[in-house]
Protein backbone atom coordinates (compact mmCIF):
# COMPACT_ATOMS: atom_id res chain seq x y z
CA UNK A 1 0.00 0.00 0.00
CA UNK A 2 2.77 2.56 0.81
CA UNK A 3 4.32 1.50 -2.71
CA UNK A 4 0.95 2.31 -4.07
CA UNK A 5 0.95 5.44 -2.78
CA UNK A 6 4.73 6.60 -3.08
CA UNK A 7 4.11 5.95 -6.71
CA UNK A 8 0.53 7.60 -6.85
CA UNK A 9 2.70 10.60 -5.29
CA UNK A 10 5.47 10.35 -7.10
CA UNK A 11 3.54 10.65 -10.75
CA UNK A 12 1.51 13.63 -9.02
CA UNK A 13 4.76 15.11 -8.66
CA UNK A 14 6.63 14.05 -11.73
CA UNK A 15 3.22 15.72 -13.73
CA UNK A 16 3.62 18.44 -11.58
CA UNK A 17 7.48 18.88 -12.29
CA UNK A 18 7.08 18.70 -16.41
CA UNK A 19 4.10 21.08 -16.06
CA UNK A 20 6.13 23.64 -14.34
CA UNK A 21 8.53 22.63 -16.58
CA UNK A 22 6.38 23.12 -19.83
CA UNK A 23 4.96 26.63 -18.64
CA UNK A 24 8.60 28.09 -18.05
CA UNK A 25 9.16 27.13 -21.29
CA UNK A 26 6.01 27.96 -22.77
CA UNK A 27 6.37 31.61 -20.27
CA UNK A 28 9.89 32.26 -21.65
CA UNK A 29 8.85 32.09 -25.14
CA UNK A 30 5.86 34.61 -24.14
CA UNK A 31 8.56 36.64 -23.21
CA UNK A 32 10.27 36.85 -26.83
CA UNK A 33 6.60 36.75 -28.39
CA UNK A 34 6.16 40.24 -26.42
CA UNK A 35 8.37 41.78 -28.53
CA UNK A 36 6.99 40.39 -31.56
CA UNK A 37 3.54 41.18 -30.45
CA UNK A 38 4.78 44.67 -30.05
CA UNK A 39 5.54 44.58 -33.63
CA UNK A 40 1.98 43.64 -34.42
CA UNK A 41 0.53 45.61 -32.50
CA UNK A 42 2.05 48.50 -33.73
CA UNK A 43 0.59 47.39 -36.93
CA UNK A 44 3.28 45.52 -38.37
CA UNK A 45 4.30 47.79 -40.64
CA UNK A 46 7.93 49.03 -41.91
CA UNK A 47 9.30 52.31 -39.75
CA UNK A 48 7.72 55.35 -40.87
CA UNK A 49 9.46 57.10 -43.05
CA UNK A 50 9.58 61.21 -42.31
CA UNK A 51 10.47 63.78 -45.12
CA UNK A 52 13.08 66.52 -43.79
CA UNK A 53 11.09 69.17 -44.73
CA UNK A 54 8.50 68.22 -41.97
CA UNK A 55 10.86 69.99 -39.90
CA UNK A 56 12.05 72.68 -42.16
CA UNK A 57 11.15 76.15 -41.22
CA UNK A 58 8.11 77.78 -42.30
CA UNK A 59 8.46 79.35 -46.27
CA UNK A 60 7.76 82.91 -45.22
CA UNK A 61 4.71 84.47 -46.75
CA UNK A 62 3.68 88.03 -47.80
CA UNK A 63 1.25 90.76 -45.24
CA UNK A 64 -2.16 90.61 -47.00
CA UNK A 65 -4.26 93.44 -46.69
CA UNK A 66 -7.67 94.71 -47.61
CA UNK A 67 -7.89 97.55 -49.62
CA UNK A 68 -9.99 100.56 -48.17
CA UNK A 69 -13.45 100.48 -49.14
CA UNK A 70 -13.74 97.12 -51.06
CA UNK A 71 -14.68 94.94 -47.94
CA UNK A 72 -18.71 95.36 -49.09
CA UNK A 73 -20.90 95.13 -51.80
CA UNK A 74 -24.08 96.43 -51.53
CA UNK A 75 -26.45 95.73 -54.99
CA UNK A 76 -29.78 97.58 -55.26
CA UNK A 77 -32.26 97.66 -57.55
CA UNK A 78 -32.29 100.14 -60.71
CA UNK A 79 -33.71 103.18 -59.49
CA UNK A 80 -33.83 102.44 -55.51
CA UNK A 81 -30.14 102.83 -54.94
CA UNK A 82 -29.56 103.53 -51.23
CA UNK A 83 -33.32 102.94 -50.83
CA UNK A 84 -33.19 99.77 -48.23
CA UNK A 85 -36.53 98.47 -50.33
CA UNK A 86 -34.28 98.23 -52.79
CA UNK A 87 -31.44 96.67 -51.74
CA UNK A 88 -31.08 93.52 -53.24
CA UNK A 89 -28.13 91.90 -51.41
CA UNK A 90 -24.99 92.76 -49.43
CA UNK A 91 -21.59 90.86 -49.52
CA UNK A 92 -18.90 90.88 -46.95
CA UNK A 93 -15.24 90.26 -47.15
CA UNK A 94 -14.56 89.01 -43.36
CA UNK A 95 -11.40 86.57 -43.20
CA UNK A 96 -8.39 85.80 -44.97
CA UNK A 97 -5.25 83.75 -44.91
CA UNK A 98 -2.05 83.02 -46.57
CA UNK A 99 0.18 80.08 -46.04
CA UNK A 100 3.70 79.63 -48.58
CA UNK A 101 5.24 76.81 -50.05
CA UNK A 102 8.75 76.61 -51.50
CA UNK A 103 9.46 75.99 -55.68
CA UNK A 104 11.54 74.75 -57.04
CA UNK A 105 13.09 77.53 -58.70
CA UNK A 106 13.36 79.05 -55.79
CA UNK A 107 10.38 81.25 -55.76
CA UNK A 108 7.24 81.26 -53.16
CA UNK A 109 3.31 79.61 -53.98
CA UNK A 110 1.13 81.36 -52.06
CA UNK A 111 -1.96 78.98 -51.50
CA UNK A 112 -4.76 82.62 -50.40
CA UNK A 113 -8.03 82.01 -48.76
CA UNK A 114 -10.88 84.03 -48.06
CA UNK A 115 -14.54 83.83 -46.76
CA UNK A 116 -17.49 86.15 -45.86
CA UNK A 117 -20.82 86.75 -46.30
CA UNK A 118 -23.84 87.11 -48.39
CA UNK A 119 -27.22 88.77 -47.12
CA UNK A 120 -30.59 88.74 -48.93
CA UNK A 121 -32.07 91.91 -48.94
CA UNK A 122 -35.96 92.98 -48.99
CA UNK A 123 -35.33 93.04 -52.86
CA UNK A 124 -33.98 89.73 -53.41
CA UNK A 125 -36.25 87.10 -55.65
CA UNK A 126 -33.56 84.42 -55.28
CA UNK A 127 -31.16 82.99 -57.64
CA UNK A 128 -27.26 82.90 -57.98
CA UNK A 129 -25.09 85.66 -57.87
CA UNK A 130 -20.78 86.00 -58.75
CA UNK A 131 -18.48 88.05 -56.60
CA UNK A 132 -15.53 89.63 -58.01
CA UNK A 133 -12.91 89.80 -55.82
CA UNK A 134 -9.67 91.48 -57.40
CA UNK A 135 -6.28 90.07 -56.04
CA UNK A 136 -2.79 91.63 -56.65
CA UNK A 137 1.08 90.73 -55.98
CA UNK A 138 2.17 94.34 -55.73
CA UNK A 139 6.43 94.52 -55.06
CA UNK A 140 6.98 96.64 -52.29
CA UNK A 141 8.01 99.96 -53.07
CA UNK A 142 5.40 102.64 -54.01
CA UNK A 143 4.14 103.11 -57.23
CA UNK A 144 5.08 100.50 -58.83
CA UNK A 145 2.97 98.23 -61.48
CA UNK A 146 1.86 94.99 -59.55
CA UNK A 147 3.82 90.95 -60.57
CA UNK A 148 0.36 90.19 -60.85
CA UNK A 149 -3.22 91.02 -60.88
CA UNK A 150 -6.85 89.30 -61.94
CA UNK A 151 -10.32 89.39 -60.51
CA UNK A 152 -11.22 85.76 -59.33
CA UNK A 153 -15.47 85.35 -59.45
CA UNK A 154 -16.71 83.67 -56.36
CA UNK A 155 -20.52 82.23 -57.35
CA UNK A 156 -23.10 82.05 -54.21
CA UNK A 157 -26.72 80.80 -54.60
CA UNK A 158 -29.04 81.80 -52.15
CA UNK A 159 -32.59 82.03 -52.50
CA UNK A 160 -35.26 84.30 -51.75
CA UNK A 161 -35.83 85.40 -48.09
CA UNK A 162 -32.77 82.94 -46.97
CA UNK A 163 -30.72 84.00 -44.57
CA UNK A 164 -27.06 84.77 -44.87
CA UNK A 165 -24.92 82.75 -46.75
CA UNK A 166 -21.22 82.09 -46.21
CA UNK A 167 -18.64 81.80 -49.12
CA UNK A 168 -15.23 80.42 -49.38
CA UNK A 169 -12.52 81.19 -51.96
CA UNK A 170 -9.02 79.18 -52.08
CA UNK A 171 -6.49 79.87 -54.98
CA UNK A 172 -2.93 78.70 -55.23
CA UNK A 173 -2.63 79.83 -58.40
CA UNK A 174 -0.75 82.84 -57.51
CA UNK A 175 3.61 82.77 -57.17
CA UNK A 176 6.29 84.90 -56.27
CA UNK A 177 9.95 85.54 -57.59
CA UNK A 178 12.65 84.18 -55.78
CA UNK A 179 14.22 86.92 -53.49
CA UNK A 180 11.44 89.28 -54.43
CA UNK A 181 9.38 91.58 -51.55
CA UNK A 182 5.53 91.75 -52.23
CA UNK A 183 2.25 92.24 -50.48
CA UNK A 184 -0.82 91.03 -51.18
CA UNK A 185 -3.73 93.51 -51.67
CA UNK A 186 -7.51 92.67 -52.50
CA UNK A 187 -11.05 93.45 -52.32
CA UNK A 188 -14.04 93.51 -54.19
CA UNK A 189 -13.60 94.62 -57.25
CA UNK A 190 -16.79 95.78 -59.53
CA UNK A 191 -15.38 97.73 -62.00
CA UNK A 192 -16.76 101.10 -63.00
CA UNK A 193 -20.41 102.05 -61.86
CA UNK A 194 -22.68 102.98 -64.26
């Protein structure tokens, strides 16, 4: 009986012994797999590769500014002008923005943004309407012609007793010299009154 039972305790602890045995084994190798599971977990994918101009300085951009006067439109009726029964609609110029990208030639794109507002007025049936909105590269001394200069037409639709709508222009179309000095200057632009 005490054979019986040595043995009966002896293959309790033999199991025991290659079970402890088995999970060290089975632990250690968890150990490596964390690393690999790192890797997957991470997503598995090759190091990210980062362009040095990420942390280039910012390309330097021109001031912008609003010429006086040019920030509203106010369109009235034939015959009603400066009559608020007539008034058809007003437009705002309210923000702007400029941000500058390097070329390759060693010159500036300027990628311009601007927004604002349209308002219905008591005379407004509804329908679309364009915006011209004149931008220029003037150099920076006085009097002098500008690099560039074009009205860009901003279409809104709003409809009859709406309420104000907001519009949104971005251009990039727009470049400067390399080395050259230049502002930005715009506004609304609706050529001569008749």
């Amino acid at each position: 009986m005490m054979i019986r039972t040595f043995r009966a305790v002896s293959a309790t602890k033999i199991k025991l012994a290659f079970g402890a045995g088995l999970c060290a084994v089975v632990l250690s190798g968890c150990g490596g797999a964390d690393s690999v599971a790192g890797k997957v977990i991470s997503g598995g994918r090759e190091p990210i590769e980062v362009s040095p101009e990420t942390f280039a300085p910012p390309v330097p951009c021109p001031p912008m500014q609003l010429k006086p006067n040019t920030y509203l439109i106010m369109n009235y009726v034939r015959g009603k002008q400066d009559e608020r029964s007539g008034l058809r609609y007003q437009a705002t110029v309210e923000d702007w923005a400029v941000t500058c990208t390097s070329e390759a030639d060693g010159g500036r794109r300027m990628k311009l943004g601007f927004s604002g507002d349209v308002t219905p007025g008591p005379a407004w049936q509804g329908g679309d309407i364009v915006l011209p909105l004149r931008v220029a590269v003037v150099p920076g001394g006085e009097d002098e012609k500008p690099l560039s200069s074009e009205i860009l037409k901003i279409p809104v639709s709003i409809a009859a007793g709406a309420p104000a709508e907001t519009w949104t222009l971005i251009e990039n179309k727009f470049t400067i010299p390399a080395g050259a000095s230049v502002k930005v200057v715009f506004g609304f632009d609706e050529g001569r009154r008749r």
